[in-house]
C-alpha atoms as a PDB file:
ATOM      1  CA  UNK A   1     -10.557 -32.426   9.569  1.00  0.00           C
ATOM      2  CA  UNK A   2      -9.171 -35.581  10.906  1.00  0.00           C
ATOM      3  CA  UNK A   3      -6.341 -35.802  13.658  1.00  0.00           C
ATOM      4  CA  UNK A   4      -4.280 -37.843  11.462  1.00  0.00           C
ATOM      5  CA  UNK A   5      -4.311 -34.357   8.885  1.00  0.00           C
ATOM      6  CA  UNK A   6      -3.742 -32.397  12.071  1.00  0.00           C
ATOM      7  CA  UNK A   7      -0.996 -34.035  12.811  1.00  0.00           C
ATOM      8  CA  UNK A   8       0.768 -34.464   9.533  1.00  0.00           C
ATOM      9  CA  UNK A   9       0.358 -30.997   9.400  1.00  0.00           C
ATOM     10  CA  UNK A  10       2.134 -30.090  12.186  1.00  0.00           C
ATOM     11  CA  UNK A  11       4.933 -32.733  11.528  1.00  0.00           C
ATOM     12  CA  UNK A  12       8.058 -31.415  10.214  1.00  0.00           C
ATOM     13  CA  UNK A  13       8.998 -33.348   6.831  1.00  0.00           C
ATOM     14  CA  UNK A  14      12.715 -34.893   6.171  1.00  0.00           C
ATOM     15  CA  UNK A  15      13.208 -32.297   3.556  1.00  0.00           C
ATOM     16  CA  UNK A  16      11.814 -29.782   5.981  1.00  0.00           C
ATOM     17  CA  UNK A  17      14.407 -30.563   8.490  1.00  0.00           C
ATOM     18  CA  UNK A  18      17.575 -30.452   6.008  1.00  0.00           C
ATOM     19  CA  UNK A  19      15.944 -26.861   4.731  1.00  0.00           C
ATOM     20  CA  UNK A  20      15.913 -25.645   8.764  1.00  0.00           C
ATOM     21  CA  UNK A  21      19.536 -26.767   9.199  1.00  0.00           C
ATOM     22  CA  UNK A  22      20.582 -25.305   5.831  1.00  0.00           C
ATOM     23  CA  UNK A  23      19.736 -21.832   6.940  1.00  0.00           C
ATOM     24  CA  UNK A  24      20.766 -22.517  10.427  1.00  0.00           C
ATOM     25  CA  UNK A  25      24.288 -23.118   9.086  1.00  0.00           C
ATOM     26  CA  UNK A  26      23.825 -20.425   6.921  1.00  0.00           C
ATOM     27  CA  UNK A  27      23.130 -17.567   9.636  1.00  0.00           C
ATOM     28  CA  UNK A  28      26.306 -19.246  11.447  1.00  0.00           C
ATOM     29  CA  UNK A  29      28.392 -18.380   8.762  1.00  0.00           C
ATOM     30  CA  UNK A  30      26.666 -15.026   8.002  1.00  0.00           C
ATOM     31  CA  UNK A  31      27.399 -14.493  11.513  1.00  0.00           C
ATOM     32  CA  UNK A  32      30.816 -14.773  11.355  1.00  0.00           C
ATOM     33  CA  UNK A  33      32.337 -13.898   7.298  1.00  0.00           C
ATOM     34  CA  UNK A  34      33.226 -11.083   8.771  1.00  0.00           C
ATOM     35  CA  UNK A  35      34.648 -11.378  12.074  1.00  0.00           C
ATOM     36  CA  UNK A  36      38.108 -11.347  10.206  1.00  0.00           C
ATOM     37  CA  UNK A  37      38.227  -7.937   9.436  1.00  0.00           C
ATOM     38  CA  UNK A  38      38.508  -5.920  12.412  1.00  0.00           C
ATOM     39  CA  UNK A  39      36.998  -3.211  10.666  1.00  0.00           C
ATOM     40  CA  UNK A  40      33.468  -4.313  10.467  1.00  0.00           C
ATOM     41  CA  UNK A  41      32.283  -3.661  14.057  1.00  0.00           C
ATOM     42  CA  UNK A  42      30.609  -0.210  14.528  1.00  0.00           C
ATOM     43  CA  UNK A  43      30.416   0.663  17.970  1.00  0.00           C
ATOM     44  CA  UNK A  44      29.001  -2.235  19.727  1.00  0.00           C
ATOM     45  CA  UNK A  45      27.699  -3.714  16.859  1.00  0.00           C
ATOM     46  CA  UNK A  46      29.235  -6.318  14.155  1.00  0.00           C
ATOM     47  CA  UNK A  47      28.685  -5.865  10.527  1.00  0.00           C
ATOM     48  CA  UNK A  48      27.341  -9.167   9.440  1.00  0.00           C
ATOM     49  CA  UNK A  49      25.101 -11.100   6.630  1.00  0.00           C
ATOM     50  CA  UNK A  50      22.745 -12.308   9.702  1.00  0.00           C
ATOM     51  CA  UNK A  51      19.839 -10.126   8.432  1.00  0.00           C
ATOM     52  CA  UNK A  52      20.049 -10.971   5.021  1.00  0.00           C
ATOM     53  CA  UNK A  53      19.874 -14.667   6.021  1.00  0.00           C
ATOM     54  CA  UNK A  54      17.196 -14.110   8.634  1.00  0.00           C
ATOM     55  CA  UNK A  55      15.112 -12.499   5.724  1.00  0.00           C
ATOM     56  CA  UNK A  56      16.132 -15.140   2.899  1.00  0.00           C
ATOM     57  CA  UNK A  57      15.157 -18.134   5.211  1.00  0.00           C
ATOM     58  CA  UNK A  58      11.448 -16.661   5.921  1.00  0.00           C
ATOM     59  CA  UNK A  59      11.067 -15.436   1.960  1.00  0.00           C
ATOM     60  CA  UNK A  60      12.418 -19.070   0.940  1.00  0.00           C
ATOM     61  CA  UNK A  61      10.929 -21.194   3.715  1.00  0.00           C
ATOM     62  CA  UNK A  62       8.008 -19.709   4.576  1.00  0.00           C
ATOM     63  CA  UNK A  63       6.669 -18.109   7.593  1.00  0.00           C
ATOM     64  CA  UNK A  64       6.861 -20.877  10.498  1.00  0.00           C
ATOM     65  CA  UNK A  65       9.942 -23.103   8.874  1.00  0.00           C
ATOM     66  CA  UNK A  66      11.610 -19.783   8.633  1.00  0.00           C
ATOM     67  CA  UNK A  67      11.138 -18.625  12.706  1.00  0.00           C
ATOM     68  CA  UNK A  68      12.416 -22.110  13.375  1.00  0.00           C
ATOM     69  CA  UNK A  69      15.731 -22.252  11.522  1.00  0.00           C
ATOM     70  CA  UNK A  70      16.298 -19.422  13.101  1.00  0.00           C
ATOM     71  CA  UNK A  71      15.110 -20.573  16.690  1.00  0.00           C
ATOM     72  CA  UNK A  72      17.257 -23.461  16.137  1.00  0.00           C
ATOM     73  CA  UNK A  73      20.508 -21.184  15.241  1.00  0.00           C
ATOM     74  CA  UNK A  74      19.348 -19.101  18.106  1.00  0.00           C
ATOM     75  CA  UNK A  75      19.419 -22.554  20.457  1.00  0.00           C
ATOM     76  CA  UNK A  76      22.361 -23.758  19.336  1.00  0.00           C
ATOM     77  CA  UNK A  77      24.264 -20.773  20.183  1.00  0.00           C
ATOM     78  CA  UNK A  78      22.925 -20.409  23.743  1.00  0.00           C
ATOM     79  CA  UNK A  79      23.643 -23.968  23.876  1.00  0.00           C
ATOM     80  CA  UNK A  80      27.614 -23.208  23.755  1.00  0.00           C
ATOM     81  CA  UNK A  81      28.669 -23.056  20.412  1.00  0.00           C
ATOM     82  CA  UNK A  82      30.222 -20.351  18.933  1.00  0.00           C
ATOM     83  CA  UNK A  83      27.811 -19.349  16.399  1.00  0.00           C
ATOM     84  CA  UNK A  84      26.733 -15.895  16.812  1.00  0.00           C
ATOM     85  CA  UNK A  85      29.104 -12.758  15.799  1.00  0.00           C
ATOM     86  CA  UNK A  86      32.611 -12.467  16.836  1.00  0.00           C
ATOM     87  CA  UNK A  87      32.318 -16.210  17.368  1.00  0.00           C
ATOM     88  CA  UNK A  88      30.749 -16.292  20.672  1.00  0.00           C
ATOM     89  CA  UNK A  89      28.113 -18.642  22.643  1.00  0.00           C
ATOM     90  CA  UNK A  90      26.304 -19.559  25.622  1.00  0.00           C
ATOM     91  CA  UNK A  91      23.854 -18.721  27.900  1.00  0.00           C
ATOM     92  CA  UNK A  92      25.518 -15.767  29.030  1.00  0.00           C
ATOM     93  CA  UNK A  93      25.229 -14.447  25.572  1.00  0.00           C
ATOM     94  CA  UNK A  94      21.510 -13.174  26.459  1.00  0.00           C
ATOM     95  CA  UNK A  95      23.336  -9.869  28.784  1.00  0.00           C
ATOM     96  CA  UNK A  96      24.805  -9.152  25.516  1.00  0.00           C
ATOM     97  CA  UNK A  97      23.747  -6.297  24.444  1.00  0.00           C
ATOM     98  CA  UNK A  98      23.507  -7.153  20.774  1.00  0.00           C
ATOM     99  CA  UNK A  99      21.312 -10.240  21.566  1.00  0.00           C
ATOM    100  CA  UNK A 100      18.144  -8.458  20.924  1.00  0.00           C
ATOM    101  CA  UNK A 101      19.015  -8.545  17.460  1.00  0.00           C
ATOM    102  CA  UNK A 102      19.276 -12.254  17.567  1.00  0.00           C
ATOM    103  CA  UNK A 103      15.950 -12.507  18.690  1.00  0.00           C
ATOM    104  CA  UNK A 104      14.408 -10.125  16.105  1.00  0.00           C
ATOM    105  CA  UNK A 105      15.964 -12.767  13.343  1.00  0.00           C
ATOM    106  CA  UNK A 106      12.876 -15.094  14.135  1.00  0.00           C
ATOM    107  CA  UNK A 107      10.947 -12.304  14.095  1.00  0.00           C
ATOM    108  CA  UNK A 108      12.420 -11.142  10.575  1.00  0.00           C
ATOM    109  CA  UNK A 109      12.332 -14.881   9.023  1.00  0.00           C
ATOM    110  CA  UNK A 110       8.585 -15.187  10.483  1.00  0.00           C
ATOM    111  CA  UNK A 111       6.727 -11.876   9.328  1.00  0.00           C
ATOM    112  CA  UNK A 112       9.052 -11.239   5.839  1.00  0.00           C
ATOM    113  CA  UNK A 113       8.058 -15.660   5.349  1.00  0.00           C
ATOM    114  CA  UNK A 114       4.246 -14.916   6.148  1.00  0.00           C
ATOM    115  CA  UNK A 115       3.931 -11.712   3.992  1.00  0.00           C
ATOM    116  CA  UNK A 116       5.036 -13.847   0.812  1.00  0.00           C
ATOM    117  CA  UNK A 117       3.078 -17.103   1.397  1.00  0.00           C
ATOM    118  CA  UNK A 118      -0.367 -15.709  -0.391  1.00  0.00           C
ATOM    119  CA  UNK A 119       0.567 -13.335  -2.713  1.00  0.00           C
ATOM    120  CA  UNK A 120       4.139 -14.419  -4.591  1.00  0.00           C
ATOM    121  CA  UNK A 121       5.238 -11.891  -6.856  1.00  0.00           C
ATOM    122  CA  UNK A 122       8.396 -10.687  -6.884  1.00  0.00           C
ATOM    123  CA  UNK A 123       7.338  -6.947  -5.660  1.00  0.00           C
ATOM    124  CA  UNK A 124       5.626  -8.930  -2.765  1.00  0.00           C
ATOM    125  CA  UNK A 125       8.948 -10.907  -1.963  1.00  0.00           C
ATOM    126  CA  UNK A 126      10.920  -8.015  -1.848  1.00  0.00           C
ATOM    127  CA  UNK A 127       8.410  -5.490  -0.599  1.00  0.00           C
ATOM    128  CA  UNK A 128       8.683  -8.617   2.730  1.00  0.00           C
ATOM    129  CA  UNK A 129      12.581  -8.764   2.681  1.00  0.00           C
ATOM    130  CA  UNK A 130      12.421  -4.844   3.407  1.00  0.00           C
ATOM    131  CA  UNK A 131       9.957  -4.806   5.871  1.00  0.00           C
ATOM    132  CA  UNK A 132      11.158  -8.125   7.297  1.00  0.00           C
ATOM    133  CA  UNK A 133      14.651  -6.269   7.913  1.00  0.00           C
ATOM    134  CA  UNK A 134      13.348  -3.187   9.083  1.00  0.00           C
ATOM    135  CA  UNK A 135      12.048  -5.190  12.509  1.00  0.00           C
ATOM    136  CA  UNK A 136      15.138  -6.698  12.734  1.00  0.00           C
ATOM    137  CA  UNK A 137      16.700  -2.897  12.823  1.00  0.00           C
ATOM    138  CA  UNK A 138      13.798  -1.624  15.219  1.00  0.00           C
ATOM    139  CA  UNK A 139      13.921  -4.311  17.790  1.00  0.00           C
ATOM    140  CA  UNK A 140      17.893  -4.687  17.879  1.00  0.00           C
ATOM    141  CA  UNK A 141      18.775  -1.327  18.161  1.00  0.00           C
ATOM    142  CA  UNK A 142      15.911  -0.749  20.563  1.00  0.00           C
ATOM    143  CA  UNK A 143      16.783  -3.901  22.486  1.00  0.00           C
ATOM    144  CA  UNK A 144      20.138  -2.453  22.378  1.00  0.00           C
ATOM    145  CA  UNK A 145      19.741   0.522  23.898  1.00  0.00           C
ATOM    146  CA  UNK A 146      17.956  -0.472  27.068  1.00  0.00           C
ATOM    147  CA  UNK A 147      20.713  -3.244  27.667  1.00  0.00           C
ATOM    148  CA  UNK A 148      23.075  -0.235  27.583  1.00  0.00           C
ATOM    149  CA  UNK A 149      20.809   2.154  29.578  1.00  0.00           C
ATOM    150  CA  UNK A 150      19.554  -1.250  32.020  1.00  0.00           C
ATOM    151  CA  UNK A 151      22.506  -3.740  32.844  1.00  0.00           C
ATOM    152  CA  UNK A 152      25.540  -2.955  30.187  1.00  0.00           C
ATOM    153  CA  UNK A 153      28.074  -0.674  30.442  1.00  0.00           C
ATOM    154  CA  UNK A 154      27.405   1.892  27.887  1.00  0.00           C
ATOM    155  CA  UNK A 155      30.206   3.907  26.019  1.00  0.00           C
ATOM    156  CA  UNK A 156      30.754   7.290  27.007  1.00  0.00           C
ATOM    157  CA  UNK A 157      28.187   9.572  25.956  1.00  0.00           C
ATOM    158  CA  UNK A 158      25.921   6.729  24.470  1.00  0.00           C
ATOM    159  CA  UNK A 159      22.285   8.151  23.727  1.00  0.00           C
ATOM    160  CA  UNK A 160      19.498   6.663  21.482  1.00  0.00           C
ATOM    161  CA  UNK A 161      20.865   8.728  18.545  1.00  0.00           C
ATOM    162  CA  UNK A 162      24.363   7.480  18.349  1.00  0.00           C
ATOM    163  CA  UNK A 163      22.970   3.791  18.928  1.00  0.00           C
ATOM    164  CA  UNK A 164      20.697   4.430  15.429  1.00  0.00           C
ATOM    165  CA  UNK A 165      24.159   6.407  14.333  1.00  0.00           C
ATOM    166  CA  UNK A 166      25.828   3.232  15.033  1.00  0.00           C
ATOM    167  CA  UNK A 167      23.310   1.255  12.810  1.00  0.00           C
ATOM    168  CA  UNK A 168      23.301   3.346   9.796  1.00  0.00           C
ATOM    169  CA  UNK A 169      26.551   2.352   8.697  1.00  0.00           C
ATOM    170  CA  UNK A 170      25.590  -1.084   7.784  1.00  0.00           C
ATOM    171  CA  UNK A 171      21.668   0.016   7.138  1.00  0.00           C
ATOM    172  CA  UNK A 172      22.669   0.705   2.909  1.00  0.00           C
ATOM    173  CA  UNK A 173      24.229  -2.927   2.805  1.00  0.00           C
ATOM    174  CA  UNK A 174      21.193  -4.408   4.338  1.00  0.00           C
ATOM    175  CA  UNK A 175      18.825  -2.775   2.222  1.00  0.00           C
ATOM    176  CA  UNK A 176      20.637  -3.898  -1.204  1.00  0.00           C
ATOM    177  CA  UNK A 177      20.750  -7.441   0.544  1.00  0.00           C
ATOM    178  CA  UNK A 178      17.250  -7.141   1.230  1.00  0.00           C
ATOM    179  CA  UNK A 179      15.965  -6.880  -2.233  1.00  0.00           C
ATOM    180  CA  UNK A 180      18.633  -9.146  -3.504  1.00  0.00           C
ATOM    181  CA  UNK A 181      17.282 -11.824  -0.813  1.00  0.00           C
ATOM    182  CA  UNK A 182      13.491 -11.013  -2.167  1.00  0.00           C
ATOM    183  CA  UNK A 183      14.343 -11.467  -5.945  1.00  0.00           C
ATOM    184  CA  UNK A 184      16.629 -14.685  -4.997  1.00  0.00           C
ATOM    185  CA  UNK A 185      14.002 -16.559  -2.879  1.00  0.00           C
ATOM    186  CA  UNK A 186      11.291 -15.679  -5.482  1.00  0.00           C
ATOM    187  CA  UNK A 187      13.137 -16.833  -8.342  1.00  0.00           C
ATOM    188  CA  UNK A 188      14.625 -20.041  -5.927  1.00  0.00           C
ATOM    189  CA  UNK A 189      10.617 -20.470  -4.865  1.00  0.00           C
ATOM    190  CA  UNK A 190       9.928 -20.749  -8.453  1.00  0.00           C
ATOM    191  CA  UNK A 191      12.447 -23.145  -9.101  1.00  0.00           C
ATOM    192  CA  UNK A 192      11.894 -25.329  -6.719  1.00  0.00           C
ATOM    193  CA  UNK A 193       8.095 -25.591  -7.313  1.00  0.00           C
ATOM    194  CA  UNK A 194       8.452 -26.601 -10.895  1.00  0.00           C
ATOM    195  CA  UNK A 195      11.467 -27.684 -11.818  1.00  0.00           C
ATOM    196  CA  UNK A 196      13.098 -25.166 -14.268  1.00  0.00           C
END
């Protein structure tokens, strides 16, 4: 293989680019459709679409585009803006005990994009969304409950149960929006690949 194939390769394309900003815009706003309704936090924890757009950009993108929309979301953020939940940003946002979560989105986007790049049927797709949202679920509640026990002030009586108590509530949405996210970026894959 020649370096000139190696490095084309490796080179992100224009459309690659406007795809990567796409879904980083997208998990801002997923981030944030709900801050409005003071309702949707459970505990310490938002209610947002984040997951569901964490899993759509890997099933859609692809494995590697997929970790870096959501890197570059991720950046952004620490950067100052207000893009993750509740509107909030910066560097400080990495104490937070609900920043393990934004982590686990690259994670999500990568494995659910890399379980759907060989085999692309639509029980594959959403068999990845699932599984891609389960690690988000495993490493942000996990991540959250060390912050709590480690450097954050937890709530009275906090233990490991109510912190998976906490993320049951929004577990049934995230399912449903799993498999919708599967059967959407299969049928948008399919689409895009030939044209009707």
């Amino acid at each position: 293989m020649s370096m000139s194939s190696v490095s084309s390769k490796s080179r992100l394309r224009t459309l690659d680019m406007v795809y990567i900003s796409l879904f980083s815009a997208l998990m801002m706003i997923g981030a944030n459709i709900t801050s409005f309704l003071p309702f949707m936090v459970v505990g310490g924890v938002p209610i947002t679409l984040q997951a569901f757009f964490a899993v759509l950009a890997g099933a859609f993108l692809g494995g590697r585009l997929g970790a870096i929309s959501m890197g570059v979301y991720t950046l952004i953020g620490l950067a100052g803006a207000p893009v993750f939940a509740r509107f909030h940003g910066g560097i400080g946002q990495i104490l937070s005990p609900t920043f393990g979560f934004i982590i686990a989105f690259i994670f999500t986007a990568y494995i659910t994009g890399k379980m759907v790049e060989k085999n692309r049927s639509v029980f594959r797709f959403v068999t990845a969304a699932l599984i891609g949202t389960a690690v988000s679920y495993l490493f942000g509640t996990n991540w959250m409950y060390m912050a709590y026990k480690l450097w954050a002030q937890a709530p009275e009586a906090f233990s490991y149960k109510i912190a998976w108590a906490w993320m049951a509530v929004p577990l049934p949405k995230d399912i449903i929006l799993a498999v919708f996210a599967g059967v959407f970026a299969h049928r948008m894959r399919k689409i895009v690949k030939t044209g009707k």
